[in-house]
Every structure is written in structure tokens, then in C-alpha cells.
N, C-alpha and C. Protein backbone atom coordinates (compact mmCIF):
# COMPACT_ATOMS: atom_id res chain seq x y z
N UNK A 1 2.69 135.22 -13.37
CA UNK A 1 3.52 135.73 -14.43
C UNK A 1 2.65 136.01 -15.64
N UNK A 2 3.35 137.23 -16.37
CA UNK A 2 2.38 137.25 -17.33
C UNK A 2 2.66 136.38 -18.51
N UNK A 3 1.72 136.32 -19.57
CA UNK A 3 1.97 135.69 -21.06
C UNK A 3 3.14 136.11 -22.01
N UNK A 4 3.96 135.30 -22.12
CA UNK A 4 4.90 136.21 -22.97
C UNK A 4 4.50 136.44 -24.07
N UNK A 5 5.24 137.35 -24.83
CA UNK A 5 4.93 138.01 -25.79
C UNK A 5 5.65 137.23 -27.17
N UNK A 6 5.28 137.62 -28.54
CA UNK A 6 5.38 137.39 -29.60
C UNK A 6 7.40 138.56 -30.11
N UNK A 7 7.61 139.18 -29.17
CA UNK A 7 8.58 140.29 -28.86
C UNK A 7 10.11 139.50 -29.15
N UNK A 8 10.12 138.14 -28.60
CA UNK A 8 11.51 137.62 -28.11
C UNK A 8 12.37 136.79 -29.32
N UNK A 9 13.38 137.48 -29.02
CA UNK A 9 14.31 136.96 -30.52
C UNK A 9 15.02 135.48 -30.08
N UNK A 10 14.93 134.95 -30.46
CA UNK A 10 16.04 133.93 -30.11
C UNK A 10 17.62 133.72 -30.65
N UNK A 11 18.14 133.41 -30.36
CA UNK A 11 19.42 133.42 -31.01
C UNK A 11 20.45 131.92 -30.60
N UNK A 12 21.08 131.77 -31.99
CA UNK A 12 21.03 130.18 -31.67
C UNK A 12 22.67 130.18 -31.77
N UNK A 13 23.33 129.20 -31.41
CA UNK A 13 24.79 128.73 -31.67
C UNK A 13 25.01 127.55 -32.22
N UNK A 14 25.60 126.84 -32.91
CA UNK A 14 25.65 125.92 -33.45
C UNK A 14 24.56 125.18 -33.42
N UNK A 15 23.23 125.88 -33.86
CA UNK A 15 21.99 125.18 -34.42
C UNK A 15 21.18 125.24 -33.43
N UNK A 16 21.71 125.27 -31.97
CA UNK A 16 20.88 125.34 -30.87
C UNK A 16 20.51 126.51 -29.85
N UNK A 17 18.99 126.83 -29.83
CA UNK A 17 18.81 128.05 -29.02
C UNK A 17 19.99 128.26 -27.64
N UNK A 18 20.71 129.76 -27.36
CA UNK A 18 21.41 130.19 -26.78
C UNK A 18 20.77 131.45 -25.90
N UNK A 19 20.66 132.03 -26.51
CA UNK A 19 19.79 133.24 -26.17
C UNK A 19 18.57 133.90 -26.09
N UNK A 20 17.97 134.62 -25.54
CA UNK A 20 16.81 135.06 -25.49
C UNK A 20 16.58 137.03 -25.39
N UNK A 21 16.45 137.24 -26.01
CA UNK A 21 16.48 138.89 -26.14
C UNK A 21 15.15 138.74 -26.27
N UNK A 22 14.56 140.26 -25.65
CA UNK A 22 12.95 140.56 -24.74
C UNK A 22 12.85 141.61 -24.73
N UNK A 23 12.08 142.22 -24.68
CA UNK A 23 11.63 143.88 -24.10
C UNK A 23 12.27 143.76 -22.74
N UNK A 24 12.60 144.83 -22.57
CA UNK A 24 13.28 145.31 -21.44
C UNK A 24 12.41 145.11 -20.49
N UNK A 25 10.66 145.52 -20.32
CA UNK A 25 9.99 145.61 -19.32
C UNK A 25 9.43 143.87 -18.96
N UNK A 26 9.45 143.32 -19.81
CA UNK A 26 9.29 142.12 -19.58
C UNK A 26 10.51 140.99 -18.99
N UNK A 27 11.47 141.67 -19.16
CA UNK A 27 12.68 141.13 -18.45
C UNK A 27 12.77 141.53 -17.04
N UNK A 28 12.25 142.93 -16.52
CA UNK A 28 11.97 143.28 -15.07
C UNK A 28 10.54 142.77 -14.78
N UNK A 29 9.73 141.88 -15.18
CA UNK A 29 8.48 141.30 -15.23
C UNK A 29 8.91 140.09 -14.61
N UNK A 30 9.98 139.29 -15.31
CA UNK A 30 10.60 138.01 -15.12
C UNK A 30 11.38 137.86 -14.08
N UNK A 31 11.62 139.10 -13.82
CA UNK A 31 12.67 138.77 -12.65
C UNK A 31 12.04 139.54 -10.91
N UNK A 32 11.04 140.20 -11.14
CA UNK A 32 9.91 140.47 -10.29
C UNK A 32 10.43 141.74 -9.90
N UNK A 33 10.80 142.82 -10.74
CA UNK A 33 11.20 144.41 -10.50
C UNK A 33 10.76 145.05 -10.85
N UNK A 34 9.31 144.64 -11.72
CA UNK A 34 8.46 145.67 -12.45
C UNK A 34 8.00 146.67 -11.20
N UNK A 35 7.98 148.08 -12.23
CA UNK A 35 7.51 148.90 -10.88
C UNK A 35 5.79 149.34 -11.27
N UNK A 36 5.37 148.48 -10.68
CA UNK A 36 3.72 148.66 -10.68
C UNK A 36 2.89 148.64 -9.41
N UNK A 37 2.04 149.86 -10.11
CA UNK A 37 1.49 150.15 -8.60
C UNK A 37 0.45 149.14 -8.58
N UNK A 38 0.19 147.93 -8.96
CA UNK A 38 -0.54 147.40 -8.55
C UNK A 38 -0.62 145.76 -8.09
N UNK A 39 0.91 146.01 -7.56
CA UNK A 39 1.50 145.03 -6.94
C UNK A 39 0.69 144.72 -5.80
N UNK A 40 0.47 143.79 -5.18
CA UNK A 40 -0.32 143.39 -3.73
C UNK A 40 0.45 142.26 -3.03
N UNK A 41 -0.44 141.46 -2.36
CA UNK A 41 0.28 140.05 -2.09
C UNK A 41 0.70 139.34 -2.85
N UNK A 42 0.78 138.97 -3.39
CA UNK A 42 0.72 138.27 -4.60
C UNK A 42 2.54 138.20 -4.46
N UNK A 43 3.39 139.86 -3.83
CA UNK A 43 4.28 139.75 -4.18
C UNK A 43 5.34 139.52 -2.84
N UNK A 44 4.19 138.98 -1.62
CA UNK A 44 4.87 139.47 -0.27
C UNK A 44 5.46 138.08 -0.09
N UNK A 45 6.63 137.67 0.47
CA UNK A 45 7.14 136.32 0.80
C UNK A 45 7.38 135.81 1.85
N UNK A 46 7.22 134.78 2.19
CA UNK A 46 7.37 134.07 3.55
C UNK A 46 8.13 132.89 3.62
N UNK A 47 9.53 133.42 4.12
CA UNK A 47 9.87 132.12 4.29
C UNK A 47 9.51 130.71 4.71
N UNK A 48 9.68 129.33 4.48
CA UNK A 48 8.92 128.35 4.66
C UNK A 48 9.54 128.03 5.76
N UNK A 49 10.20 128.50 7.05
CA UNK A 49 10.07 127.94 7.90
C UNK A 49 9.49 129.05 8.85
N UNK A 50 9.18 130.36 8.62
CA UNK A 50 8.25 130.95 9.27
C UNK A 50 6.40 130.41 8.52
N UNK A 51 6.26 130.24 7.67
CA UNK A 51 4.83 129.12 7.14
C UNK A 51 4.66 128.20 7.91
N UNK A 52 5.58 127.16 8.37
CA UNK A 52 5.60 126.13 8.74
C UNK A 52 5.40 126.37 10.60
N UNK A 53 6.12 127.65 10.57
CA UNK A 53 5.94 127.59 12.46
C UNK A 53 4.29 127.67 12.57
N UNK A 54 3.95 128.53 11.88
CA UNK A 54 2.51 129.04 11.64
C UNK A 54 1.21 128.37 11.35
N UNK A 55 1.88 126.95 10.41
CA UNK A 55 0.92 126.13 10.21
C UNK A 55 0.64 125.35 11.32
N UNK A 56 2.08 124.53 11.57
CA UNK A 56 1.96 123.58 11.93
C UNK A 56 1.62 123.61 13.68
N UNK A 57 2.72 124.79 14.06
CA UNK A 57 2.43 125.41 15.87
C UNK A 57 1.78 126.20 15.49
N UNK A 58 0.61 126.45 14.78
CA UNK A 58 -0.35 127.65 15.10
C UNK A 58 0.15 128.74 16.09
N UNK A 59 0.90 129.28 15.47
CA UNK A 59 1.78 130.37 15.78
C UNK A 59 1.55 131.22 14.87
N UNK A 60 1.61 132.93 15.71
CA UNK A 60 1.32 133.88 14.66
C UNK A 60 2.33 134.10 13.79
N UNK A 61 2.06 135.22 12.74
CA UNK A 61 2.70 135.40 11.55
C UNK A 61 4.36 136.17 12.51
N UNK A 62 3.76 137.07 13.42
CA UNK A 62 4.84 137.95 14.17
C UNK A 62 5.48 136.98 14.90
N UNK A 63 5.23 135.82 15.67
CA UNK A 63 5.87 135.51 16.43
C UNK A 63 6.70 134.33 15.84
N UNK A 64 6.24 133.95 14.57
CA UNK A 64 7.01 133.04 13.83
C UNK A 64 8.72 134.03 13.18
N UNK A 65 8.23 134.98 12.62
CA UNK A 65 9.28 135.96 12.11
C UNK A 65 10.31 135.87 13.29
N UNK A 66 9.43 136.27 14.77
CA UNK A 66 10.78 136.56 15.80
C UNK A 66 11.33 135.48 15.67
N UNK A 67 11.07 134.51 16.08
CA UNK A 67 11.53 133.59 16.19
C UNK A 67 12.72 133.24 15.08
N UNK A 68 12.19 132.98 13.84
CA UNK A 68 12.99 132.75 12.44
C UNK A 68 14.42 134.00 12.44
N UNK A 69 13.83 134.90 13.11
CA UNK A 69 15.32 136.08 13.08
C UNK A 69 15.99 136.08 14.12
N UNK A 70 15.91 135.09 14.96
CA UNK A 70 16.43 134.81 16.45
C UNK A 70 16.36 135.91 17.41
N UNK A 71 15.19 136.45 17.24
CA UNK A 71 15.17 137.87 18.47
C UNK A 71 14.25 136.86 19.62
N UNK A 72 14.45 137.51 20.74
CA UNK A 72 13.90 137.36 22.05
C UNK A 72 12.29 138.28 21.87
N UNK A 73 11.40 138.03 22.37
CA UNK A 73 10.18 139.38 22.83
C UNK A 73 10.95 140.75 23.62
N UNK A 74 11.88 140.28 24.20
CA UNK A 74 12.52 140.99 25.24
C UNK A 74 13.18 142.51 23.95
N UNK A 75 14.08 141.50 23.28
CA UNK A 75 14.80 142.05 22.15
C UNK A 75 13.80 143.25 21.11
N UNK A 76 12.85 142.58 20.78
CA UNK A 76 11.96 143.19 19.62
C UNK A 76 11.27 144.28 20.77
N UNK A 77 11.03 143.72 22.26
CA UNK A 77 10.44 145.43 22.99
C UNK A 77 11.33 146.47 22.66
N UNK A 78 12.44 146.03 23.23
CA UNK A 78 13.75 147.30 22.83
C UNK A 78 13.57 148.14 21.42
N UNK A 79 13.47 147.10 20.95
CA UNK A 79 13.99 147.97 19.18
C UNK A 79 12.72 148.87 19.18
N UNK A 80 11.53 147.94 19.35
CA UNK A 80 9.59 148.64 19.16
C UNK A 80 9.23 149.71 19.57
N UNK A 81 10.56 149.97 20.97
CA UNK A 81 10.04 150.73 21.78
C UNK A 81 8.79 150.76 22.87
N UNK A 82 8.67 149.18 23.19
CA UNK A 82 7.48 148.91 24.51
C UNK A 82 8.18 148.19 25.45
N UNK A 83 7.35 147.38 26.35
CA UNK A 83 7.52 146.63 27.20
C UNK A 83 7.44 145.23 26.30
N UNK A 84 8.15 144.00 27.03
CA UNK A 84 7.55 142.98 26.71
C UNK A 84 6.54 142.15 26.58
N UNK A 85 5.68 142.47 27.58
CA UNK A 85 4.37 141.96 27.71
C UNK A 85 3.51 142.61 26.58
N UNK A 86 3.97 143.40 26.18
CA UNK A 86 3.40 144.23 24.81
C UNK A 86 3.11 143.02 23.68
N UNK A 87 4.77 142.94 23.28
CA UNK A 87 5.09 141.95 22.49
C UNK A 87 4.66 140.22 22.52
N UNK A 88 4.39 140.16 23.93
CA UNK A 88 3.99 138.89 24.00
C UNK A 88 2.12 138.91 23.81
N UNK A 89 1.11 139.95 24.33
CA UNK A 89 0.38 140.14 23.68
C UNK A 89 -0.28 140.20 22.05
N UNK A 90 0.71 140.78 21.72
CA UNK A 90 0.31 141.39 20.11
C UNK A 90 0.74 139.86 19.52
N UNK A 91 1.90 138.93 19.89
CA UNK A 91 1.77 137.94 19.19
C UNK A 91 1.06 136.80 19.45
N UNK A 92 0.18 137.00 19.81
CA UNK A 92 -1.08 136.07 20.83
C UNK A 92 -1.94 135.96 19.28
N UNK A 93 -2.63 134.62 18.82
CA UNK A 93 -3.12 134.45 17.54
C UNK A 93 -4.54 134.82 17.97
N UNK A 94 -4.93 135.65 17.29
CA UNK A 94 -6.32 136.65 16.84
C UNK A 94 -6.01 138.07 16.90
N UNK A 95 -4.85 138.52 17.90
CA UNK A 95 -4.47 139.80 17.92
C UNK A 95 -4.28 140.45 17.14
N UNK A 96 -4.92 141.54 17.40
CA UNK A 96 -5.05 142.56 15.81
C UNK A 96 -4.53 143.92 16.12
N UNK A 97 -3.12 143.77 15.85
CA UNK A 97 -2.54 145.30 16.44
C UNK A 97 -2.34 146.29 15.42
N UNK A 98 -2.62 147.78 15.54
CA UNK A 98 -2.78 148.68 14.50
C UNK A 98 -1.95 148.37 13.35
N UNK A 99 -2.31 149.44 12.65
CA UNK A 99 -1.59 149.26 10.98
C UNK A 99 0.00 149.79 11.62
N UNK A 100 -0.20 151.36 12.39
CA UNK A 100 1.24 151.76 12.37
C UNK A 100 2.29 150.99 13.47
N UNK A 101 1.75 149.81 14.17
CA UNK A 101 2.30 148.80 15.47
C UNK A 101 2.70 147.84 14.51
N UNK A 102 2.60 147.27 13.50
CA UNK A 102 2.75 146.48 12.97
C UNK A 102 3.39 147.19 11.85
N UNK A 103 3.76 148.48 11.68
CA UNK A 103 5.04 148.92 10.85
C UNK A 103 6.21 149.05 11.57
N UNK A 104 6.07 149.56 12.75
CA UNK A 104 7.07 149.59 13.77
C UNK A 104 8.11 148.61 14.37
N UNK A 105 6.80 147.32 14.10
CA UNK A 105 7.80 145.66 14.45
C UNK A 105 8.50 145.34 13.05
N UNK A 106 7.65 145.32 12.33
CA UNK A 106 8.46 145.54 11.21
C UNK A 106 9.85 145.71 10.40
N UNK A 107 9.21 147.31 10.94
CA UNK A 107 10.81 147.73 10.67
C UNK A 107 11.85 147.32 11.89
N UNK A 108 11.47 147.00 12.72
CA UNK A 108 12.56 146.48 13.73
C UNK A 108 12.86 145.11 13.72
N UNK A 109 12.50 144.23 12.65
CA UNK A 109 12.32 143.09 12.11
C UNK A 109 13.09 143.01 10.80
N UNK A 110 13.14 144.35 10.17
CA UNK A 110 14.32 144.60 8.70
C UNK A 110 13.29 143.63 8.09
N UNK A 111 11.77 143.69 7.92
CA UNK A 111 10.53 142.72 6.81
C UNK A 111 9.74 144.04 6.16
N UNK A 112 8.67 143.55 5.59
CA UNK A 112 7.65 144.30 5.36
C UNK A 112 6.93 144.55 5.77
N UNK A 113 5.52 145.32 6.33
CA UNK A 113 4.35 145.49 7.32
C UNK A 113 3.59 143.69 6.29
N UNK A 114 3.51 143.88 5.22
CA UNK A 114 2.79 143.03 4.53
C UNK A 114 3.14 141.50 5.27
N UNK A 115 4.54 141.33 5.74
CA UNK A 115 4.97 140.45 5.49
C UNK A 115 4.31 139.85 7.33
N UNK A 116 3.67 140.43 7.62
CA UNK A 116 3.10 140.26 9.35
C UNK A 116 1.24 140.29 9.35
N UNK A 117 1.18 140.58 8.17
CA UNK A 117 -0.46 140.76 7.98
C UNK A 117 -0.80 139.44 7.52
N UNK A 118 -2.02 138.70 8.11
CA UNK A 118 -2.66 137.41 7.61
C UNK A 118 -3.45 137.66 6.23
């Protein structure tokens, strides 16, 4: 987060701060909607029980997601458009499947490509 600014009014009610008025862009700062292109990881999220499949079962990032969204390999071939053995490959930990294979699960996952990249 950034430093706030010197910008913010306060506003008090019976003696005690109530409010907070801000620059507008720092209010989409605070609430993580700024539109900057120089957003990275920093902004990608992982739920903690797909972290946890990952840490703890050294399980990949993809096969923790299936799992966490209750799809089958079987399920995610369908949507991917492969076979299963595809899917059970690519989530094999070191597997490094293209940039646009890993938009494809993705989006058949309703995540981000980011959100499958180590």
C-alpha cells in the first residue's frame, strides 16, 4: 500500500473522528481498483486452502485450484478441450505448460493465467 497522503480531511461528530474524505484515486488505491499498468503479482491471490494443498501435499498450483473448485481432471479435459491424461500430465510438479495452455485452464477454471503460474 502506498503512503498516505497529507490530502485527507477528517471529520468528527461529537468530538470524535467519523469520517475520512481522500482523493478519489487513493480511495481506488485502498480498496485495490487502481487502474495501473503496473500492477504484477503483487496483486494475484490464492486462496489459503489452494497454498496449503501446495505447501503442504506438494501439489501443483493447477492441481490444487482443481481440486479447491471441485472439478475432476476428467471435467477440466472437457472444458480445455484435451484428453485427460493431458491434464494429469500438465499437473505433474515441474511441468511447464505453455503460456496459451495455461490461459485455456484458466479460463475453464473462471481464475487468472497469473493465478496458475509459480
Amino acid at each position: 500500500m502506498k503512503t498516505h497522503t497529507n490530502e485527507v480531511q477528517i471529520i468528527k461528530q461529537d468530538g470524535k473522528a467519523a469520517f475520512a474524505v481522500l482523493p478519489y484515486d487513493e480511495y481506488l488505491n485502498l480498496i485495490g481498483e487502481a487502474n495501473s499498468s503496473n500492477e504484477k503479482d503483487e496483486d494475484v491471490y490464492i486462496p489459503h486452502d489452494v497454498a496449503e494443498q501446495v505447501l503442504l501435499n506438494e501439489m501443483s498450483l493447477m492441481a490444487a485450484w482443481r481440486k479447491h473448485l471441485k472439478m475432476s481432471q476428467k471435467e477440466l479435459a472437457q472444458k480445455v478441450g484435451v484428453i485427460q491424461s493431458t491434464i494429469s500430465q500438465m499437473e505433474k510438479l515441474g511441468a511447464k505448460p505453455q503460456r496459451r495452455t495455461i490461459e485455456k485452464v484458466a479460463k475453464a477454471m473462471g481464475i487468472l493465467p497469473e493465478q496458475l503460474i509459480d
